[in-house]
C-alpha atoms as a PDB file:
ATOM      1  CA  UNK A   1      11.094  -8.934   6.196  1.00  0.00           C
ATOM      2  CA  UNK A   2      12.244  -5.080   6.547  1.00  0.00           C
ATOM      3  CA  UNK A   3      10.132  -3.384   8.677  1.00  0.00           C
ATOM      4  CA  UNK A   4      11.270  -0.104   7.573  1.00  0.00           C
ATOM      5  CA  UNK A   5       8.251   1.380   5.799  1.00  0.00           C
ATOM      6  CA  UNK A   6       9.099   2.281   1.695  1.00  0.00           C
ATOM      7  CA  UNK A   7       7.201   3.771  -0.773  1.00  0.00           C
ATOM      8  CA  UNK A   8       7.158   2.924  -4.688  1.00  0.00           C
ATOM      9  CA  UNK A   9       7.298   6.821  -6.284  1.00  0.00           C
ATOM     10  CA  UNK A  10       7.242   7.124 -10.554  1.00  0.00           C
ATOM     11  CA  UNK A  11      10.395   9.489 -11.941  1.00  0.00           C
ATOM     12  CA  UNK A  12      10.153  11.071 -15.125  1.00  0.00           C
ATOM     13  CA  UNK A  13      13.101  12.524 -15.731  1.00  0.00           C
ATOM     14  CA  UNK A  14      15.544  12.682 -18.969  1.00  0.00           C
ATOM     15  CA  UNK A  15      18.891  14.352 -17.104  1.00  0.00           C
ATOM     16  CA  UNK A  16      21.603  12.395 -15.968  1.00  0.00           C
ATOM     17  CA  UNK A  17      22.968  14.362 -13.546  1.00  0.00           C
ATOM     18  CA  UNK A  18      19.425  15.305 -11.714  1.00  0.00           C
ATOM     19  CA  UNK A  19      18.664  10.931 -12.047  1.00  0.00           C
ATOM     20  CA  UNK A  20      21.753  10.244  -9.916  1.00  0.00           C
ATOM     21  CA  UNK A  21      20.620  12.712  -7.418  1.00  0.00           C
ATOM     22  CA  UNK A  22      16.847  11.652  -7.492  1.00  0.00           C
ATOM     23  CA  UNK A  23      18.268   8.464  -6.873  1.00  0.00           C
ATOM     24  CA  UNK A  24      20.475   9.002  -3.841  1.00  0.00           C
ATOM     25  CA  UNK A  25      17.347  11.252  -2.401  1.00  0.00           C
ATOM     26  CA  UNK A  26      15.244   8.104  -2.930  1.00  0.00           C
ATOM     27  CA  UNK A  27      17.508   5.505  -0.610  1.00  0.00           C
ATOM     28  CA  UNK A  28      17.840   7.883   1.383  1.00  0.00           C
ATOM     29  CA  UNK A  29      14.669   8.711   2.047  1.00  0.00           C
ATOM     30  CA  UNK A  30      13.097   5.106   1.652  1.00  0.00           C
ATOM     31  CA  UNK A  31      11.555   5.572  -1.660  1.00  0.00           C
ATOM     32  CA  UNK A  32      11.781   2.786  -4.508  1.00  0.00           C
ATOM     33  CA  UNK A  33      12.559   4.687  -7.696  1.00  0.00           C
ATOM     34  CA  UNK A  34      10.909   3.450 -11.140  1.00  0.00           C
ATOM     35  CA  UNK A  35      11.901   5.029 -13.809  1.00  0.00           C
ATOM     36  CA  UNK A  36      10.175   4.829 -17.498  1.00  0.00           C
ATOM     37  CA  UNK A  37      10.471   6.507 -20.541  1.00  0.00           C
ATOM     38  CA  UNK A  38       7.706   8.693 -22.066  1.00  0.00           C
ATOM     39  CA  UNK A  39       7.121   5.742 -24.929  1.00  0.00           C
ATOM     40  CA  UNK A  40       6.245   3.009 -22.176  1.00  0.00           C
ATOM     41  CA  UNK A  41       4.746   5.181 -19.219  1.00  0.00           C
ATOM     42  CA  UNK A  42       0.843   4.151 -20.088  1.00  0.00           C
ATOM     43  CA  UNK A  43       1.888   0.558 -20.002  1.00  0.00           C
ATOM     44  CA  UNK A  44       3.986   1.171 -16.458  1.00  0.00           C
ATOM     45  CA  UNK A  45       0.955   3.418 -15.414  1.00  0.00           C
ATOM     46  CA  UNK A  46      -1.553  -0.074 -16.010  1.00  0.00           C
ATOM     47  CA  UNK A  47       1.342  -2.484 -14.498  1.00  0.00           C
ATOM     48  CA  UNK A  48       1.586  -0.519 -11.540  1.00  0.00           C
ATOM     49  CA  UNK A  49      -0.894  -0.147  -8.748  1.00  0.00           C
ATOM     50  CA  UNK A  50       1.013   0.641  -5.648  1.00  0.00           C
ATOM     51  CA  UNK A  51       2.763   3.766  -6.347  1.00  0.00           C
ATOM     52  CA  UNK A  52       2.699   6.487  -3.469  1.00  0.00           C
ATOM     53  CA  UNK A  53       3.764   9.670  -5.823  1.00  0.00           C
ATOM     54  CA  UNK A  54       4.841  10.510  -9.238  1.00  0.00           C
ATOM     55  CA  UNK A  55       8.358  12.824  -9.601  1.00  0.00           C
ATOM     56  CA  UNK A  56       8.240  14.889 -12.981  1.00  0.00           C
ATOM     57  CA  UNK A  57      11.011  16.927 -14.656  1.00  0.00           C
ATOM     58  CA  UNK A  58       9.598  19.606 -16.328  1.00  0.00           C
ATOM     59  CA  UNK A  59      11.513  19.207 -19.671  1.00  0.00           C
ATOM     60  CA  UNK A  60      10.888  15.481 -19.039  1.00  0.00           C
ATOM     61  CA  UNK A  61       9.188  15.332 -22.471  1.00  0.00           C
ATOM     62  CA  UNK A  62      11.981  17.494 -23.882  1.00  0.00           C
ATOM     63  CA  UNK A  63       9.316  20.836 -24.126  1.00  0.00           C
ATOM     64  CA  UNK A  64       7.460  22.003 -21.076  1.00  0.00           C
ATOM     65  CA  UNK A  65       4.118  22.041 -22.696  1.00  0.00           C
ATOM     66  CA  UNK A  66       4.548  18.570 -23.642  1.00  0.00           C
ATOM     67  CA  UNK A  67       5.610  18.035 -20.187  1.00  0.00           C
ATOM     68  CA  UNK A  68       2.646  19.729 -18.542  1.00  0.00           C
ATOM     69  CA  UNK A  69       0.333  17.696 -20.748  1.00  0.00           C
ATOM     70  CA  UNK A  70       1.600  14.427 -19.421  1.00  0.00           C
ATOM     71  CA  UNK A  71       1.409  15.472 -16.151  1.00  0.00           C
ATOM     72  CA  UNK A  72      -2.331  16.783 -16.965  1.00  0.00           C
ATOM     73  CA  UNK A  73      -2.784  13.090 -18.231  1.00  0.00           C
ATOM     74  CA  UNK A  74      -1.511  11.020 -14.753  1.00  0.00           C
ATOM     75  CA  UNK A  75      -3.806  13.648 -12.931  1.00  0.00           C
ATOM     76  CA  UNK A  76      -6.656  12.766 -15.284  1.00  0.00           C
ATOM     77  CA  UNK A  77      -5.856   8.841 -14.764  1.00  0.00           C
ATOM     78  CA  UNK A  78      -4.474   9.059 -11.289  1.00  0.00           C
ATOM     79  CA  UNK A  79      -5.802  12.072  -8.837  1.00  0.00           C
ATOM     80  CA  UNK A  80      -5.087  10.568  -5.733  1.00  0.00           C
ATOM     81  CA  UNK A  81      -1.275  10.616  -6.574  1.00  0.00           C
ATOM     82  CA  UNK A  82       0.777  13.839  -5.780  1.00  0.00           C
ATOM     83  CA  UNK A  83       2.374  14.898  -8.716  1.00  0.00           C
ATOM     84  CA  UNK A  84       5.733  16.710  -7.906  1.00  0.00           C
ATOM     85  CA  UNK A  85       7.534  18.903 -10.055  1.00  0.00           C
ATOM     86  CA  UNK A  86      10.766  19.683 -11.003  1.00  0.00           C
ATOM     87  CA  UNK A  87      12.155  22.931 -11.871  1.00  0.00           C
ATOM     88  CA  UNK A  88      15.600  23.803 -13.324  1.00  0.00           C
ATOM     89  CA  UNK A  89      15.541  27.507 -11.689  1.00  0.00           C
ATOM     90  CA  UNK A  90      12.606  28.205  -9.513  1.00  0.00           C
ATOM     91  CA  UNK A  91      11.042  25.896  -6.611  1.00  0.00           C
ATOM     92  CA  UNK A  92       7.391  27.659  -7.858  1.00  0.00           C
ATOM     93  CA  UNK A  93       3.973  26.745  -9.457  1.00  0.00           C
ATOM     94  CA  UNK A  94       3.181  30.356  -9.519  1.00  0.00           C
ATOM     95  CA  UNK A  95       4.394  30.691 -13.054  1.00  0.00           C
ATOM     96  CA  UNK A  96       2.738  27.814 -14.607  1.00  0.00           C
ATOM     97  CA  UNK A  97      -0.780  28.328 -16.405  1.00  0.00           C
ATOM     98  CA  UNK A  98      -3.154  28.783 -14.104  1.00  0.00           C
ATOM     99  CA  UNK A  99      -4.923  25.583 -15.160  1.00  0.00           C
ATOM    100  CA  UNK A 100      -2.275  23.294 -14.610  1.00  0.00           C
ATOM    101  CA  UNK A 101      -1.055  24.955 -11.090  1.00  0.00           C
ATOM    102  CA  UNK A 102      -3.580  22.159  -9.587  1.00  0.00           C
ATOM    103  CA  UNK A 103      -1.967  19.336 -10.675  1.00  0.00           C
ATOM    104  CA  UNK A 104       0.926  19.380  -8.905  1.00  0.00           C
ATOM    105  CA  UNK A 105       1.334  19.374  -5.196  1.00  0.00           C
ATOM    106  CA  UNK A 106       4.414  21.110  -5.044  1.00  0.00           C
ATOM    107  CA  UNK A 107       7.617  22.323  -7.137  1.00  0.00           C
ATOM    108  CA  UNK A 108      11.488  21.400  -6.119  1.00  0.00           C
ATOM    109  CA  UNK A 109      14.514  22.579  -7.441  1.00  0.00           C
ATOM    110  CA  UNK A 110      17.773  20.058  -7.616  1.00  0.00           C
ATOM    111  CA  UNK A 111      19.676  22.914  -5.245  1.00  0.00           C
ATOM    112  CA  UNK A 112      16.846  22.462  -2.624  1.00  0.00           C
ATOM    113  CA  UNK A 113      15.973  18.424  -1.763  1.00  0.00           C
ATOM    114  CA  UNK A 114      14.716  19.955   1.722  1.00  0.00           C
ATOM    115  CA  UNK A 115      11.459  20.731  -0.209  1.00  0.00           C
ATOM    116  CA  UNK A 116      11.671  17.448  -1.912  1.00  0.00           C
ATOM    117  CA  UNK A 117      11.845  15.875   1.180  1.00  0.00           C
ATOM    118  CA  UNK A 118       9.241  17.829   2.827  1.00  0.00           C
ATOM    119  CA  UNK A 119       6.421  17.120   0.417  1.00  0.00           C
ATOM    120  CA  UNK A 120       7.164  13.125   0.366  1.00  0.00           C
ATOM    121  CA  UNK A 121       6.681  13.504   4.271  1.00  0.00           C
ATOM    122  CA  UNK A 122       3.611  14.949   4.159  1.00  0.00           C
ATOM    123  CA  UNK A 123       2.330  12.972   1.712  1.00  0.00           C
ATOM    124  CA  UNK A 124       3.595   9.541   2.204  1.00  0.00           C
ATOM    125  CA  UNK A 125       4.824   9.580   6.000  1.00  0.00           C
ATOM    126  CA  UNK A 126       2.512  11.138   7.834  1.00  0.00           C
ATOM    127  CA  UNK A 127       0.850   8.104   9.808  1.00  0.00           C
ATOM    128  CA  UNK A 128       3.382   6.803  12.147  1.00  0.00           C
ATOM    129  CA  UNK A 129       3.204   3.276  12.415  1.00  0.00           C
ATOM    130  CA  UNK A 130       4.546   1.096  15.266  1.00  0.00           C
ATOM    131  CA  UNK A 131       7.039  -1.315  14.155  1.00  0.00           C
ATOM    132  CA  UNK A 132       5.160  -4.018  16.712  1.00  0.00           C
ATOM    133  CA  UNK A 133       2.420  -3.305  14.174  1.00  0.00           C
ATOM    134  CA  UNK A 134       4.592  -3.819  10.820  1.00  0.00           C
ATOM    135  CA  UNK A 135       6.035  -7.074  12.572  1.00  0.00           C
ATOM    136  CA  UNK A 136       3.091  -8.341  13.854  1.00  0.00           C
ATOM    137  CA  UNK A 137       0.892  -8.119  10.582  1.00  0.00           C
ATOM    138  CA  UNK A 138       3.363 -10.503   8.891  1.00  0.00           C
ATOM    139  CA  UNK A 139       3.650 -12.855  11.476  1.00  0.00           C
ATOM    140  CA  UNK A 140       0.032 -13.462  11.973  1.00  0.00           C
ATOM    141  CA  UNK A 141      -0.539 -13.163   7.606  1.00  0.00           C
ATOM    142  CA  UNK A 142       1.884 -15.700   7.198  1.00  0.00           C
ATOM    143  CA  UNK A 143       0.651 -18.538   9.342  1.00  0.00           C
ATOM    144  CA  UNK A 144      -2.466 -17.940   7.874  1.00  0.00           C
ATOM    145  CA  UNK A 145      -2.000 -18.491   3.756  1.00  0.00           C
ATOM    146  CA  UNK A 146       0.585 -21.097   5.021  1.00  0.00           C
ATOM    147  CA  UNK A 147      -2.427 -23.315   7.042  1.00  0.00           C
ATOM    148  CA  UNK A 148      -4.312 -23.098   3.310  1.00  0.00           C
ATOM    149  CA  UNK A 149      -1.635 -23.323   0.848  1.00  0.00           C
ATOM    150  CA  UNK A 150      -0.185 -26.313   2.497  1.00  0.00           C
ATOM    151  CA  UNK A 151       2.848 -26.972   0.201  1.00  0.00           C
ATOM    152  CA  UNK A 152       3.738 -23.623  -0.741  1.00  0.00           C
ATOM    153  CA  UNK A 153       6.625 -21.360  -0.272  1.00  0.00           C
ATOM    154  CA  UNK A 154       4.641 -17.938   0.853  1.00  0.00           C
ATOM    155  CA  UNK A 155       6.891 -15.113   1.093  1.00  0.00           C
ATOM    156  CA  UNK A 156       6.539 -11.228   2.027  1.00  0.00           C
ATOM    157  CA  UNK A 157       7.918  -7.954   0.709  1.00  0.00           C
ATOM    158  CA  UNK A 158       9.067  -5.188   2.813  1.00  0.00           C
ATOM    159  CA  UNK A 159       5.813  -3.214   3.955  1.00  0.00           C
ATOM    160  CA  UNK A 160       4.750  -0.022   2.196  1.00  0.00           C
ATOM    161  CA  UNK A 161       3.105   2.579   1.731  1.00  0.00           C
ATOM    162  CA  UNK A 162       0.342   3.424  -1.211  1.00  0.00           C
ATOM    163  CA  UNK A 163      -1.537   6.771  -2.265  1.00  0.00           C
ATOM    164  CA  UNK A 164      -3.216   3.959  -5.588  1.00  0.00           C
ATOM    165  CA  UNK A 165      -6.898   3.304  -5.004  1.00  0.00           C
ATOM    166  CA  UNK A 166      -6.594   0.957  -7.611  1.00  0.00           C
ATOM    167  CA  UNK A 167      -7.131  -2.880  -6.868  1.00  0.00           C
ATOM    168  CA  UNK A 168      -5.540  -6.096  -7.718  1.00  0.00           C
ATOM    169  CA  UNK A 169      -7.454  -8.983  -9.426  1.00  0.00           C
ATOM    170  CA  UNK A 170     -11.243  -9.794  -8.872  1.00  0.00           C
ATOM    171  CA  UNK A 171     -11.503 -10.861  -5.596  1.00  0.00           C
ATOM    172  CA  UNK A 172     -10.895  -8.709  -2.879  1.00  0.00           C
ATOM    173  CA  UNK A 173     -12.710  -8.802   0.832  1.00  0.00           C
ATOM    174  CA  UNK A 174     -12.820  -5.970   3.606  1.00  0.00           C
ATOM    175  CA  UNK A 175     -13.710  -6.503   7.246  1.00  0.00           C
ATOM    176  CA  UNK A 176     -13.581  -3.411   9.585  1.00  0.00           C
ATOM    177  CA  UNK A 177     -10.725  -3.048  12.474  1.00  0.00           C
ATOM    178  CA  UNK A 178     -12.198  -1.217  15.605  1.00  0.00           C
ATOM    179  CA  UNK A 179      -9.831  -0.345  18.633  1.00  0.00           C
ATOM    180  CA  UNK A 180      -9.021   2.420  21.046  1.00  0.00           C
ATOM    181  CA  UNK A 181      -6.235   3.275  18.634  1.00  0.00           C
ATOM    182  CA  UNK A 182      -7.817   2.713  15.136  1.00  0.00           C
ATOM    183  CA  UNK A 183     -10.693   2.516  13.299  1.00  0.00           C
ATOM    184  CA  UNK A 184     -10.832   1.510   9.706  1.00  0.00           C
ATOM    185  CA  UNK A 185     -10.536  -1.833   7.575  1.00  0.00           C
ATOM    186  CA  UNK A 186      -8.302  -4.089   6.212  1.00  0.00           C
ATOM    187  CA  UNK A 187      -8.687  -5.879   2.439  1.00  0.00           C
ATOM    188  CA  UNK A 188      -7.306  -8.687   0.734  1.00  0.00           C
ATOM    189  CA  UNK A 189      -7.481  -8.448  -3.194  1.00  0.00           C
ATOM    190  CA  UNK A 190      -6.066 -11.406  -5.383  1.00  0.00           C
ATOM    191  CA  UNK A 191      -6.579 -12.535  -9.193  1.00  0.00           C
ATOM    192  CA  UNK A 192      -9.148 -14.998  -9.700  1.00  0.00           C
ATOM    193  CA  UNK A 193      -7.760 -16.957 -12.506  1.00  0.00           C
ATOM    194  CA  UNK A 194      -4.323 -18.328 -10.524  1.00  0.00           C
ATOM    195  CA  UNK A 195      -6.285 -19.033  -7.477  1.00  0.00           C
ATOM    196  CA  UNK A 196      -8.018 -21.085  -9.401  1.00  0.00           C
ATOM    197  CA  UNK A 197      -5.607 -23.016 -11.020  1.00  0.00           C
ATOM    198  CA  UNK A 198      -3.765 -23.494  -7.428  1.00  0.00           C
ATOM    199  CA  UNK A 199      -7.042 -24.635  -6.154  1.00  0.00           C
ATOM    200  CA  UNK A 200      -7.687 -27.142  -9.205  1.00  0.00           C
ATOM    201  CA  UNK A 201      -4.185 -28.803  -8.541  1.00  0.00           C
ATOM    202  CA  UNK A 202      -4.864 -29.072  -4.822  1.00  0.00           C
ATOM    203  CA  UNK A 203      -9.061 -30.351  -5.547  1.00  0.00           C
ATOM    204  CA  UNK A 204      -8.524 -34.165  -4.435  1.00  0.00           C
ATOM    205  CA  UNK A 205     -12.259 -34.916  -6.114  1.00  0.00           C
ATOM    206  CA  UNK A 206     -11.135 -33.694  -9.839  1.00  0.00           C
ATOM    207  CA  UNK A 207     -14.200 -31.694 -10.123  1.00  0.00           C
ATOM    208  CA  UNK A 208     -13.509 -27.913 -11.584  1.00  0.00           C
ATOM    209  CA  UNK A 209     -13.521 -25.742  -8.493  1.00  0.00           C
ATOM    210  CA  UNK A 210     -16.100 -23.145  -8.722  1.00  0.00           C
ATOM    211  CA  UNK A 211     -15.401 -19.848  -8.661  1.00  0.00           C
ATOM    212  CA  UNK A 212     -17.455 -19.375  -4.746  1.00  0.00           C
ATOM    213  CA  UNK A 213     -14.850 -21.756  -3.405  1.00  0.00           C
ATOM    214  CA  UNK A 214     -12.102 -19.129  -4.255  1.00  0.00           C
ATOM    215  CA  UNK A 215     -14.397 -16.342  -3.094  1.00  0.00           C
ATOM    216  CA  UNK A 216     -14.990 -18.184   0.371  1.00  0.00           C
ATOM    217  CA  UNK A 217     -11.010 -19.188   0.954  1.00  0.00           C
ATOM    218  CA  UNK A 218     -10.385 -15.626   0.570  1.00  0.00           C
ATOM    219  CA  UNK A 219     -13.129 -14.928   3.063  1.00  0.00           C
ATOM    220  CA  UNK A 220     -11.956 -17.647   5.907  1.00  0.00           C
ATOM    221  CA  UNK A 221      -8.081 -16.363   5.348  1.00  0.00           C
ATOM    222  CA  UNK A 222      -9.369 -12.733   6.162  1.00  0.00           C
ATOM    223  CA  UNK A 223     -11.495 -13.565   9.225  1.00  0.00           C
ATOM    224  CA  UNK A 224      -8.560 -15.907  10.145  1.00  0.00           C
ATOM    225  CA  UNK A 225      -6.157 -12.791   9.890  1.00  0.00           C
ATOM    226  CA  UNK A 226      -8.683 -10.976  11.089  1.00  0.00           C
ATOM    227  CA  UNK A 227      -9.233 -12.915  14.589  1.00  0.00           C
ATOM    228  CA  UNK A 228      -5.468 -12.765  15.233  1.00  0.00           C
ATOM    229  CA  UNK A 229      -5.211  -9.441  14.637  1.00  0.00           C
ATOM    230  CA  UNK A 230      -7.899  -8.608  17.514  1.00  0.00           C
ATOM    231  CA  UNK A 231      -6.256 -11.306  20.050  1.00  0.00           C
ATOM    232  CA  UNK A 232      -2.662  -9.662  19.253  1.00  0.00           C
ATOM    233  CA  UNK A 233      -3.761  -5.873  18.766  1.00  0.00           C
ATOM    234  CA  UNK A 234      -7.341  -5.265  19.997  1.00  0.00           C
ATOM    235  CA  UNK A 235      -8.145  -7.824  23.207  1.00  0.00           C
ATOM    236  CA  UNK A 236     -10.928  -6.446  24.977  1.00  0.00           C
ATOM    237  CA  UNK A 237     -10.498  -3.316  24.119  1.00  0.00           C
ATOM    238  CA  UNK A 238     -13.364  -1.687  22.609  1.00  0.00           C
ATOM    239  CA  UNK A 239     -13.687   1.677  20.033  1.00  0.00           C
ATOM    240  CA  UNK A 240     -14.411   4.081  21.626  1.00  0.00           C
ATOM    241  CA  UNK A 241     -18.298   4.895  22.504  1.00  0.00           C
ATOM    242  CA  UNK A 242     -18.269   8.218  20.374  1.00  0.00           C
ATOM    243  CA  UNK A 243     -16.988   6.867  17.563  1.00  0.00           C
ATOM    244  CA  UNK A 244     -19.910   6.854  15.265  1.00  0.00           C
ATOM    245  CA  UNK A 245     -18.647   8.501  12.629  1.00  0.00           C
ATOM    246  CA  UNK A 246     -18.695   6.614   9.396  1.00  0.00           C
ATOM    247  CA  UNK A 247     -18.060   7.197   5.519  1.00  0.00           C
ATOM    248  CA  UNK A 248     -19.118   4.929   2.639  1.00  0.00           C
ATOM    249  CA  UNK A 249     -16.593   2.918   0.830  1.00  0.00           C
ATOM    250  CA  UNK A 250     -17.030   3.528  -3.021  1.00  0.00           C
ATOM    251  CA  UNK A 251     -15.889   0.626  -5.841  1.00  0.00           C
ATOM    252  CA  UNK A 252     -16.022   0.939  -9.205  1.00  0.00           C
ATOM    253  CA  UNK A 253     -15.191  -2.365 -10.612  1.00  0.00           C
ATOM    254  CA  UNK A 254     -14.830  -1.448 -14.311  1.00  0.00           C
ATOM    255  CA  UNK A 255     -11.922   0.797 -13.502  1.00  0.00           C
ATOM    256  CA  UNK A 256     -10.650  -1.396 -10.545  1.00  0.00           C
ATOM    257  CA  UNK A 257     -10.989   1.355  -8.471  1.00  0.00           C
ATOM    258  CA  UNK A 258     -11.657   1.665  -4.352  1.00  0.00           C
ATOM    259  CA  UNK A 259     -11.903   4.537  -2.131  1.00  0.00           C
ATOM    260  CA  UNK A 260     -12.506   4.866   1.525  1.00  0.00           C
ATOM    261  CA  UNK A 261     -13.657   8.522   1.445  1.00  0.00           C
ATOM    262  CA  UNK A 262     -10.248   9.867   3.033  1.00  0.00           C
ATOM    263  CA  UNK A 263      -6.655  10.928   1.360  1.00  0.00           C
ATOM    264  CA  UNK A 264      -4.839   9.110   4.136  1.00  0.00           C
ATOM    265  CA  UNK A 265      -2.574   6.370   2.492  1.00  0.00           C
ATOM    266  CA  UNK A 266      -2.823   3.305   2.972  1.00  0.00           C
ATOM    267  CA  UNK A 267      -0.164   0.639   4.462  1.00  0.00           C
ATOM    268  CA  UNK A 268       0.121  -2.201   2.240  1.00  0.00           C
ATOM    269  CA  UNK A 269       1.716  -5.682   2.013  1.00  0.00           C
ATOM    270  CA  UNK A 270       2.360  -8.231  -0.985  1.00  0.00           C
ATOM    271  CA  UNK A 271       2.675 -12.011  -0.200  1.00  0.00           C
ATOM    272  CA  UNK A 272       3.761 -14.281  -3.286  1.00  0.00           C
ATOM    273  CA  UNK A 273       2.928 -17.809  -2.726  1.00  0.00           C
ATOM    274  CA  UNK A 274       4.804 -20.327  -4.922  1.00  0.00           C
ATOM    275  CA  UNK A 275       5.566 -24.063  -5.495  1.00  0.00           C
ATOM    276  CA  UNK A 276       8.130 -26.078  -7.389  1.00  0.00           C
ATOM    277  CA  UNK A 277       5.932 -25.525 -10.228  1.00  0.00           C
ATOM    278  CA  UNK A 278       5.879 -21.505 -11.788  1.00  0.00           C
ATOM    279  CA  UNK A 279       2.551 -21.924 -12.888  1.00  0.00           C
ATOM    280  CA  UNK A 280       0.974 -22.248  -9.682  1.00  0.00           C
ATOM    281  CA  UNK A 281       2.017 -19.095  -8.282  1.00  0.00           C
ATOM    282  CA  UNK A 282      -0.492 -16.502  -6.561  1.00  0.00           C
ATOM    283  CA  UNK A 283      -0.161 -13.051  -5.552  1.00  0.00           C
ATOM    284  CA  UNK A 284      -2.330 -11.530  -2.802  1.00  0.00           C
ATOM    285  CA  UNK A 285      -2.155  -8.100  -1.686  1.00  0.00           C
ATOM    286  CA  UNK A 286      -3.059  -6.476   1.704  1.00  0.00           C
ATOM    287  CA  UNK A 287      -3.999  -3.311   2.503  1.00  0.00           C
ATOM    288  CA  UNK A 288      -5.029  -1.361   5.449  1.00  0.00           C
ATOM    289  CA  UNK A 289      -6.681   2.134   5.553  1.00  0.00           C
ATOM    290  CA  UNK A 290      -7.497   3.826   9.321  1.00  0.00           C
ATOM    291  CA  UNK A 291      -9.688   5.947   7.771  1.00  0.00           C
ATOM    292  CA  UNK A 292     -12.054   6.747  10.524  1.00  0.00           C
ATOM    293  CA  UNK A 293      -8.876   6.551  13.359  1.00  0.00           C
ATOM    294  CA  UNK A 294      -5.759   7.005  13.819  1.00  0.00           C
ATOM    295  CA  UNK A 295      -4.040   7.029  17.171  1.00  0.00           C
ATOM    296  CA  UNK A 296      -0.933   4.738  17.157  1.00  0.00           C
ATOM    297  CA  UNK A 297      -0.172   6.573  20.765  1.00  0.00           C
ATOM    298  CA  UNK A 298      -2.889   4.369  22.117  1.00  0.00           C
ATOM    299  CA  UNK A 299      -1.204   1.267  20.545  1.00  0.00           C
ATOM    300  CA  UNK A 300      -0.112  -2.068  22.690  1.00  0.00           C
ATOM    301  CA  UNK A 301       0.679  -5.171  21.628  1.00  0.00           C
ATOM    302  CA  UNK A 302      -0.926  -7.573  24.287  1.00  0.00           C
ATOM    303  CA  UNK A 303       1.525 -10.704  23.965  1.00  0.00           C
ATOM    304  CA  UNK A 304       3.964  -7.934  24.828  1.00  0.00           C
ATOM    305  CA  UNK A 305       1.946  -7.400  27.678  1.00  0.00           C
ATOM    306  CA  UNK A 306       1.527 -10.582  28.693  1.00  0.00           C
ATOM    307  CA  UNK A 307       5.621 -10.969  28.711  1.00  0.00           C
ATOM    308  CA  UNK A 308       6.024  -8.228  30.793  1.00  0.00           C
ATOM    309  CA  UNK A 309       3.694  -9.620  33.317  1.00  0.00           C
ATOM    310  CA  UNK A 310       5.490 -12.795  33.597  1.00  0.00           C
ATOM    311  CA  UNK A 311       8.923 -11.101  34.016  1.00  0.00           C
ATOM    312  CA  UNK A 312       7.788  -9.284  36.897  1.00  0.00           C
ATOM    313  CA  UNK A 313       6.253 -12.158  38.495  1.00  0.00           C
ATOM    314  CA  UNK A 314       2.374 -10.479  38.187  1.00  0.00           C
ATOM    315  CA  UNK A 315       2.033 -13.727  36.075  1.00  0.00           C
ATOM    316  CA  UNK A 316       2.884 -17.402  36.627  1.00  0.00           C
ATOM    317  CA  UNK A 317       3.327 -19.989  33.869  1.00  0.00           C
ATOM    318  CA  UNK A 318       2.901 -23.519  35.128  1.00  0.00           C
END
């Protein structure tokens, strides 16, 4: 696994020449370009629930207005995605109608990437993370779905970051993350239906496995990731004693839709877990939002600590 942070951004744009410079901004700047045309963009816009931003040509459509509707449309479906806009002459919003200056978060020109550049930093790479952290997620997710999904081939992507509140499947679980240096929850979110099916195969009895035995596997996996997260991140180490503030997490399930009552985004992680067999394959997602705190500064990991001790002799092994 990479443990350089990317970030999954929509383009919608028709020129050639400004796509092969999108694209060389994008590696270079640790974005994952998907492109779409306007015909199949609802049907991307459903398929895809980890994007961080959306890029938009402003003759994308082949007319502005058209253009400026679309754009009006992912801001309708989407508002907690900046929506970035490309000129052909100015780098302005100033000129738009007034009622679609909103939408957008800011306006580039292809002369000017520094702009570009700027407005994916502020929106996507604000949070530092420490790459301990990145590393040490995986290695303690990993062991975990491997101890319950004895058999199977689990695998990780490349960590990344997410401005979606949209979730994955049916079942998803949150358990809050208190430290000196953060404050703010983690959540697994899987489909129900090929968890199932995995757990059917694996059900030694033969009796249909209900859906509360999915529900509770999710549950021990995320304390389980949970507890070794707090003896590799947290130790002793308490929040601190004024941190009271708190903010209420809001679902809607119909639209499949979370919040965590900030615009921070949130660091996210997909594991694919797979067997000789295609049909048993499940995907679980996990995401972390420090919504409350934020203070990687503070961050240690203690089995690093522990090292150190022993190399200077302030430990002994025996």
């Amino acid at each position: 696994m990479d443990n350089e942070l990317v970030s999954k951004v929509l383009v919608l744009e028709n020129d050639p020449s400004h796509s092969q410079a999108i694209r060389q901004f994008c590696k270079e700047h640790c974005l994952v370009a998907l492109t779409v045309d306007k015909n199949h963009l609802l049907a991307v816009m459903r398929s895809n629930i980890d994007l961080g931003a959306i890029l938009i040509a402003e003759n994308f459509a082949g007319d502005p207005e058209e253009s400026l509707a679309i754009a009006r449309a992912l801001h309708m479906a989407r508002p907690e995605l900046p929506i970035i806009l490309r000129r052909d002459t100015v780098a302005t919003l100033d000129d738009l109608p007034e009622a679609f200056q909103p939408i957008f978060s800011t306006a580039f020109v292809a002369d000017d990437m520094e702009v570009l550049g700027r407005a994916i930093d502020e929106s996507l790479f604000s949070m530092v993370y420490p790459n301990a952290l990145l590393r040490g997620i995986a290695e303690i997710t990993l062991p975990a779905l491997e101890s319950h999904f004895r058999g199977y081939s689990v695998t990780v992507d490349t960590p990344y970051i997410v401005r979606d509140r949209l979730t994955f499947g049916e079942i998803f679980s949150f358990i809050p993350l208190e430290s000196t240096w953060c404050r703010g929850y983690m959540m697994l979110q899987t489909e129900e239906d090929p968890l199932l099916v995995v757990l059917n195969q694996k059900n030694e009895n033969q009796e249909k496995t209900h859906f509360r035995t999915a529900n509770n596997l999710i549950g021990e996996i995320t304390n389980l990731i949970w507890g070794a997260f707090k003896n590799r991140f947290i130790g002793d180490a308490a929040a601190d004693s004024g941190s009271t503030i708190q903010v209420p997490i809001v679902m809607n399930q119909k639209h499949g839709y979370v919040s965590f009552g900030a615009e921070n985004p949130e660091l996210c992680y997909r594991y694919t877990l797979t067997s000789e067999n295609p049909a048993l394959t499940v995907v679980i997602y996990q995401r972390f939002s420090f919504n409350l705190q934020w203070s990687p500064e503070k961050f240690k990991e203690i089995e690093q600590e522990v090292a150190e001790s022993i190399d200077t002799g302030e430990l002994e092994m025996f």
